[in-house]
C-alpha atoms as a PDB file:
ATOM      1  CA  UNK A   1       8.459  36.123  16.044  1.00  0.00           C
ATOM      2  CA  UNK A   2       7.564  36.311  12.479  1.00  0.00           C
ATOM      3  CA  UNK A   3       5.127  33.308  11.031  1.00  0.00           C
ATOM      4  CA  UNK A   4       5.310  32.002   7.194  1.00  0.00           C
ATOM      5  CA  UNK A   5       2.675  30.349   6.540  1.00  0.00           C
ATOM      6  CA  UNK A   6       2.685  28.020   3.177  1.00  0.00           C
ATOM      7  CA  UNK A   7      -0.397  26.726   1.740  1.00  0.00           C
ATOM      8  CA  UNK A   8       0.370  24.943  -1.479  1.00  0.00           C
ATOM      9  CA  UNK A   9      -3.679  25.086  -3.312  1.00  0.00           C
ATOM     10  CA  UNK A  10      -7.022  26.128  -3.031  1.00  0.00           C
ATOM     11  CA  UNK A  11      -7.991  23.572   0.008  1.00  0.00           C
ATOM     12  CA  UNK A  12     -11.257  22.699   0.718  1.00  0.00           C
ATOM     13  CA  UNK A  13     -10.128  23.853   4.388  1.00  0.00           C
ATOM     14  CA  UNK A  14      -9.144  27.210   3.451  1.00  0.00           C
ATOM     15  CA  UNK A  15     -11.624  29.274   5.035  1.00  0.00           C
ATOM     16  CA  UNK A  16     -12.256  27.023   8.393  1.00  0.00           C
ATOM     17  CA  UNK A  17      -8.557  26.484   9.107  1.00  0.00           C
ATOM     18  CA  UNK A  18      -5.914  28.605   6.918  1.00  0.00           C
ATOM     19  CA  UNK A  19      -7.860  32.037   7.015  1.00  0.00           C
ATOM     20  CA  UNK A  20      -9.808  31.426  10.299  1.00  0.00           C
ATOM     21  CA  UNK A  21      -6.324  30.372  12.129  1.00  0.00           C
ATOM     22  CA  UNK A  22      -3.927  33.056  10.375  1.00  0.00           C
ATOM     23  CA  UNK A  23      -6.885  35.797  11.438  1.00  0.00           C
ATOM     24  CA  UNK A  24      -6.927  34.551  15.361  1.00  0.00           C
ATOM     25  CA  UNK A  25      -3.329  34.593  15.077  1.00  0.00           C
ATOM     26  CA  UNK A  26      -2.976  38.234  13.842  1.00  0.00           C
ATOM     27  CA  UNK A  27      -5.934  39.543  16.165  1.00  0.00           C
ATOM     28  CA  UNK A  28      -4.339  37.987  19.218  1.00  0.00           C
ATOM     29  CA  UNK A  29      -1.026  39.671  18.343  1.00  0.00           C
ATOM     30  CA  UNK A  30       0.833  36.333  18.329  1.00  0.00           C
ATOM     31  CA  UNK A  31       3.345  37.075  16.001  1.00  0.00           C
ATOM     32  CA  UNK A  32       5.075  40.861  14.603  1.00  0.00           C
ATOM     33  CA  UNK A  33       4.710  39.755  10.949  1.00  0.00           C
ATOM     34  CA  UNK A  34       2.246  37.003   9.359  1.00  0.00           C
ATOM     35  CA  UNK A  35       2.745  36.387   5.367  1.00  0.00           C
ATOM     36  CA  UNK A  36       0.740  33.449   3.466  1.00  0.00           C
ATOM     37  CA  UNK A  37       2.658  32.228   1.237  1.00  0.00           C
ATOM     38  CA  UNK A  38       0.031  30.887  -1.578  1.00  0.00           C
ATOM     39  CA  UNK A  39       0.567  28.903  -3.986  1.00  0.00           C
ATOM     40  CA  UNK A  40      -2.144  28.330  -7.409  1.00  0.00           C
ATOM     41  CA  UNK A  41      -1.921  26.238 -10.249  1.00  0.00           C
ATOM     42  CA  UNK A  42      -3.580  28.216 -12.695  1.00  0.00           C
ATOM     43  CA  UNK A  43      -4.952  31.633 -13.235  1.00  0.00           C
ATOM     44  CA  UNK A  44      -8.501  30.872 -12.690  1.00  0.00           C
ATOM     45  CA  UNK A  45      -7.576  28.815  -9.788  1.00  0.00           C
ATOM     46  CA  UNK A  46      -5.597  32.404  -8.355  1.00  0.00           C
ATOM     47  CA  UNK A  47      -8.584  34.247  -9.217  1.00  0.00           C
ATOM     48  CA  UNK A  48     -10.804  32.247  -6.793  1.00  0.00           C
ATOM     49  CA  UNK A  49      -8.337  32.020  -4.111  1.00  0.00           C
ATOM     50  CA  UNK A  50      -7.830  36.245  -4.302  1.00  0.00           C
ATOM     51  CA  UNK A  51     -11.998  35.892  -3.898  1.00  0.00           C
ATOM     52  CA  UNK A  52     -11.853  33.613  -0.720  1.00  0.00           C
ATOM     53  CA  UNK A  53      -8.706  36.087   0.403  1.00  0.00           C
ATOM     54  CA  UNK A  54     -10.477  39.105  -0.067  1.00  0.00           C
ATOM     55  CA  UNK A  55     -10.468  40.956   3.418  1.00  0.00           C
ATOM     56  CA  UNK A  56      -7.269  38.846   4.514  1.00  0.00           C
ATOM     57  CA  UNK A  57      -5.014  41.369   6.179  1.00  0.00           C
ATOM     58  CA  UNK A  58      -1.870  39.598   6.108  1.00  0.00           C
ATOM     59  CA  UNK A  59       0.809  40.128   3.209  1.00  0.00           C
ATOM     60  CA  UNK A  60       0.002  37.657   0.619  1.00  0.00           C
ATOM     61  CA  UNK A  61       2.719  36.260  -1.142  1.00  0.00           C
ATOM     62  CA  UNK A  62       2.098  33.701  -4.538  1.00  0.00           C
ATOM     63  CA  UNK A  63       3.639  31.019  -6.047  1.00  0.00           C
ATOM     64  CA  UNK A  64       3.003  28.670  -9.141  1.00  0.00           C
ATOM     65  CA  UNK A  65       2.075  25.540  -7.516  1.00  0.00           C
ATOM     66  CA  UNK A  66       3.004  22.156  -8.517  1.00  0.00           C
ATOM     67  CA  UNK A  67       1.289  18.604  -8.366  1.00  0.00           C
ATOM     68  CA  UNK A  68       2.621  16.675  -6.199  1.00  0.00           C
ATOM     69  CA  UNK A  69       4.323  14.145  -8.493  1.00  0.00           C
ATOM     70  CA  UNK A  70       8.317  13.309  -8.149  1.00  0.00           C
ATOM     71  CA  UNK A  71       9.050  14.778 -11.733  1.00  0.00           C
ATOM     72  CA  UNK A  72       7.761  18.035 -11.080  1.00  0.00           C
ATOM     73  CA  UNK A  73       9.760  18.239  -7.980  1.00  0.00           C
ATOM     74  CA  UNK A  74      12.280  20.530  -9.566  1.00  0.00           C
ATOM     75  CA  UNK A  75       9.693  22.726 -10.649  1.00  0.00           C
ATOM     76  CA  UNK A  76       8.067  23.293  -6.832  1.00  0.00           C
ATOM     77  CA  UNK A  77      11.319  23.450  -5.920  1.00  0.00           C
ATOM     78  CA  UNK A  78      12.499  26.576  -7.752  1.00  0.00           C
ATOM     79  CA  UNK A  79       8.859  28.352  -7.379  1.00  0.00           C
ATOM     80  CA  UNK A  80       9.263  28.408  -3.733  1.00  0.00           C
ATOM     81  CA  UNK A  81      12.737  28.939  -3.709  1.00  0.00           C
ATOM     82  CA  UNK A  82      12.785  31.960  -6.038  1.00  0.00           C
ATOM     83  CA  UNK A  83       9.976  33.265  -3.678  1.00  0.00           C
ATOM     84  CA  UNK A  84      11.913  32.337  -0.239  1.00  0.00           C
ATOM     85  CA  UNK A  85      14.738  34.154  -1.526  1.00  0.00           C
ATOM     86  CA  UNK A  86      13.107  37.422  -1.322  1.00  0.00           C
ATOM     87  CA  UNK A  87      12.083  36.553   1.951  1.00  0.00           C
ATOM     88  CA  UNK A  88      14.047  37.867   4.841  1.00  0.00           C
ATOM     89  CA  UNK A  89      14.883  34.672   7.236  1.00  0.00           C
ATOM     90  CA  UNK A  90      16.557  34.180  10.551  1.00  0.00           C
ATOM     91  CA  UNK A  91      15.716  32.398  14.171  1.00  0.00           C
ATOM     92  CA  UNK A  92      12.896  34.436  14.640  1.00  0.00           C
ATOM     93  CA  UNK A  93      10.948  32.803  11.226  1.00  0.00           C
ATOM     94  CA  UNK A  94       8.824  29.829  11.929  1.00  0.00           C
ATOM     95  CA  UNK A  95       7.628  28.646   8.571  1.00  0.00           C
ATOM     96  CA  UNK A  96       4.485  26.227   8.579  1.00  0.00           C
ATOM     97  CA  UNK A  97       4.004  24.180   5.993  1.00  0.00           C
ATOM     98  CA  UNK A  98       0.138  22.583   5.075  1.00  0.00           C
ATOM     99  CA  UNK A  99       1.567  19.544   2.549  1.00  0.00           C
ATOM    100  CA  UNK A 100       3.922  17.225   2.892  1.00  0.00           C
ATOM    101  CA  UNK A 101       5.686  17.609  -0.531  1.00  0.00           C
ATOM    102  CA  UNK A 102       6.554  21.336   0.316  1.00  0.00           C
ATOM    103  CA  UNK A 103       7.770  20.652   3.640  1.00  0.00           C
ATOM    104  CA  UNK A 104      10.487  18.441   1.937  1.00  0.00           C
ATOM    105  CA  UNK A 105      11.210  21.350  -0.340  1.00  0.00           C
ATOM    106  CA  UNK A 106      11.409  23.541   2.163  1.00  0.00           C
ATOM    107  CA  UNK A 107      13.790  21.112   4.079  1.00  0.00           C
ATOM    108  CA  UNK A 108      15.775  20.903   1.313  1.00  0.00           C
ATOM    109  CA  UNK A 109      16.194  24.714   0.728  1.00  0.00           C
ATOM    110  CA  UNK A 110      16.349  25.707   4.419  1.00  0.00           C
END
C-alpha cells in the first residue's frame, strides 16, 4: 500500500501530528511508499515549512496552495490536479486529505 498524504498549509499541528504520524508510519513499515503532498501559499511561507521538514524522509511533493474561498476553487483545483497527474494512482493509493476544501477537490478529480 502506498499512502498520499495532503496537507494543504503550514498548520500549527504540523510537527505533533503531520510529521510525528507520517514518521511512525514510515518507521513501522506501514506502507511501501509515503509522499506529503505540501501545499504553501507563498515563498516565505515554503521556506519555513522546508525548515520544519528538514530531516523528513519521505518524498516531498509541493503545491501552490489556495484559500479556502469558493472563487479560488478553480485555482486549488488545477494546482493539485497538475501535481496528481504526475502521480502514479491505482487501488493500492490511499490518499489522506487534512482540509475539507481539498478533499472535495480531490473528490472531484479522483
Amino acid at each position: 500500500m502506498r499512502l498520499i498524504y495532503l496537507n494543504s498549509d503550514n498548520t500549527s499541528v504540523m510537527e505533533a501530528q503531520v510529521i510525528s504520524l507520517l514518521e511512525y508510519y514510515r518507521n513501522t513499515n506501514k506502507f511501501s511508499d509515503i509522499i506529503l503532498l505540501q501545499g504553501f501559499k507563498s515563498t516565505s511561507e515554503k521556506n519555513v515549512l522546508k525548515r520544519k521538514l528538514n530531516g523528513f524522509k519521505s518524498k516531498i511533493v509541493w503545491f501552490k496552495a489556495w484559500p479556502g474561498y469558493t472563487v479560488f476553487q478553480y485555482f486549488a483545483f488545477s494546482s493539485i490536479s497538475k501535481v496528481l497527474d504526475q502521480l502514479t494512482l491505482d487501488d493500492e493509493t490511499i490518499i489522506h486529505v487534512r482540509a475539507e476544501l481539498y478533499g472535495a477537490i480531490i473528490h472531484k478529480y479522483l
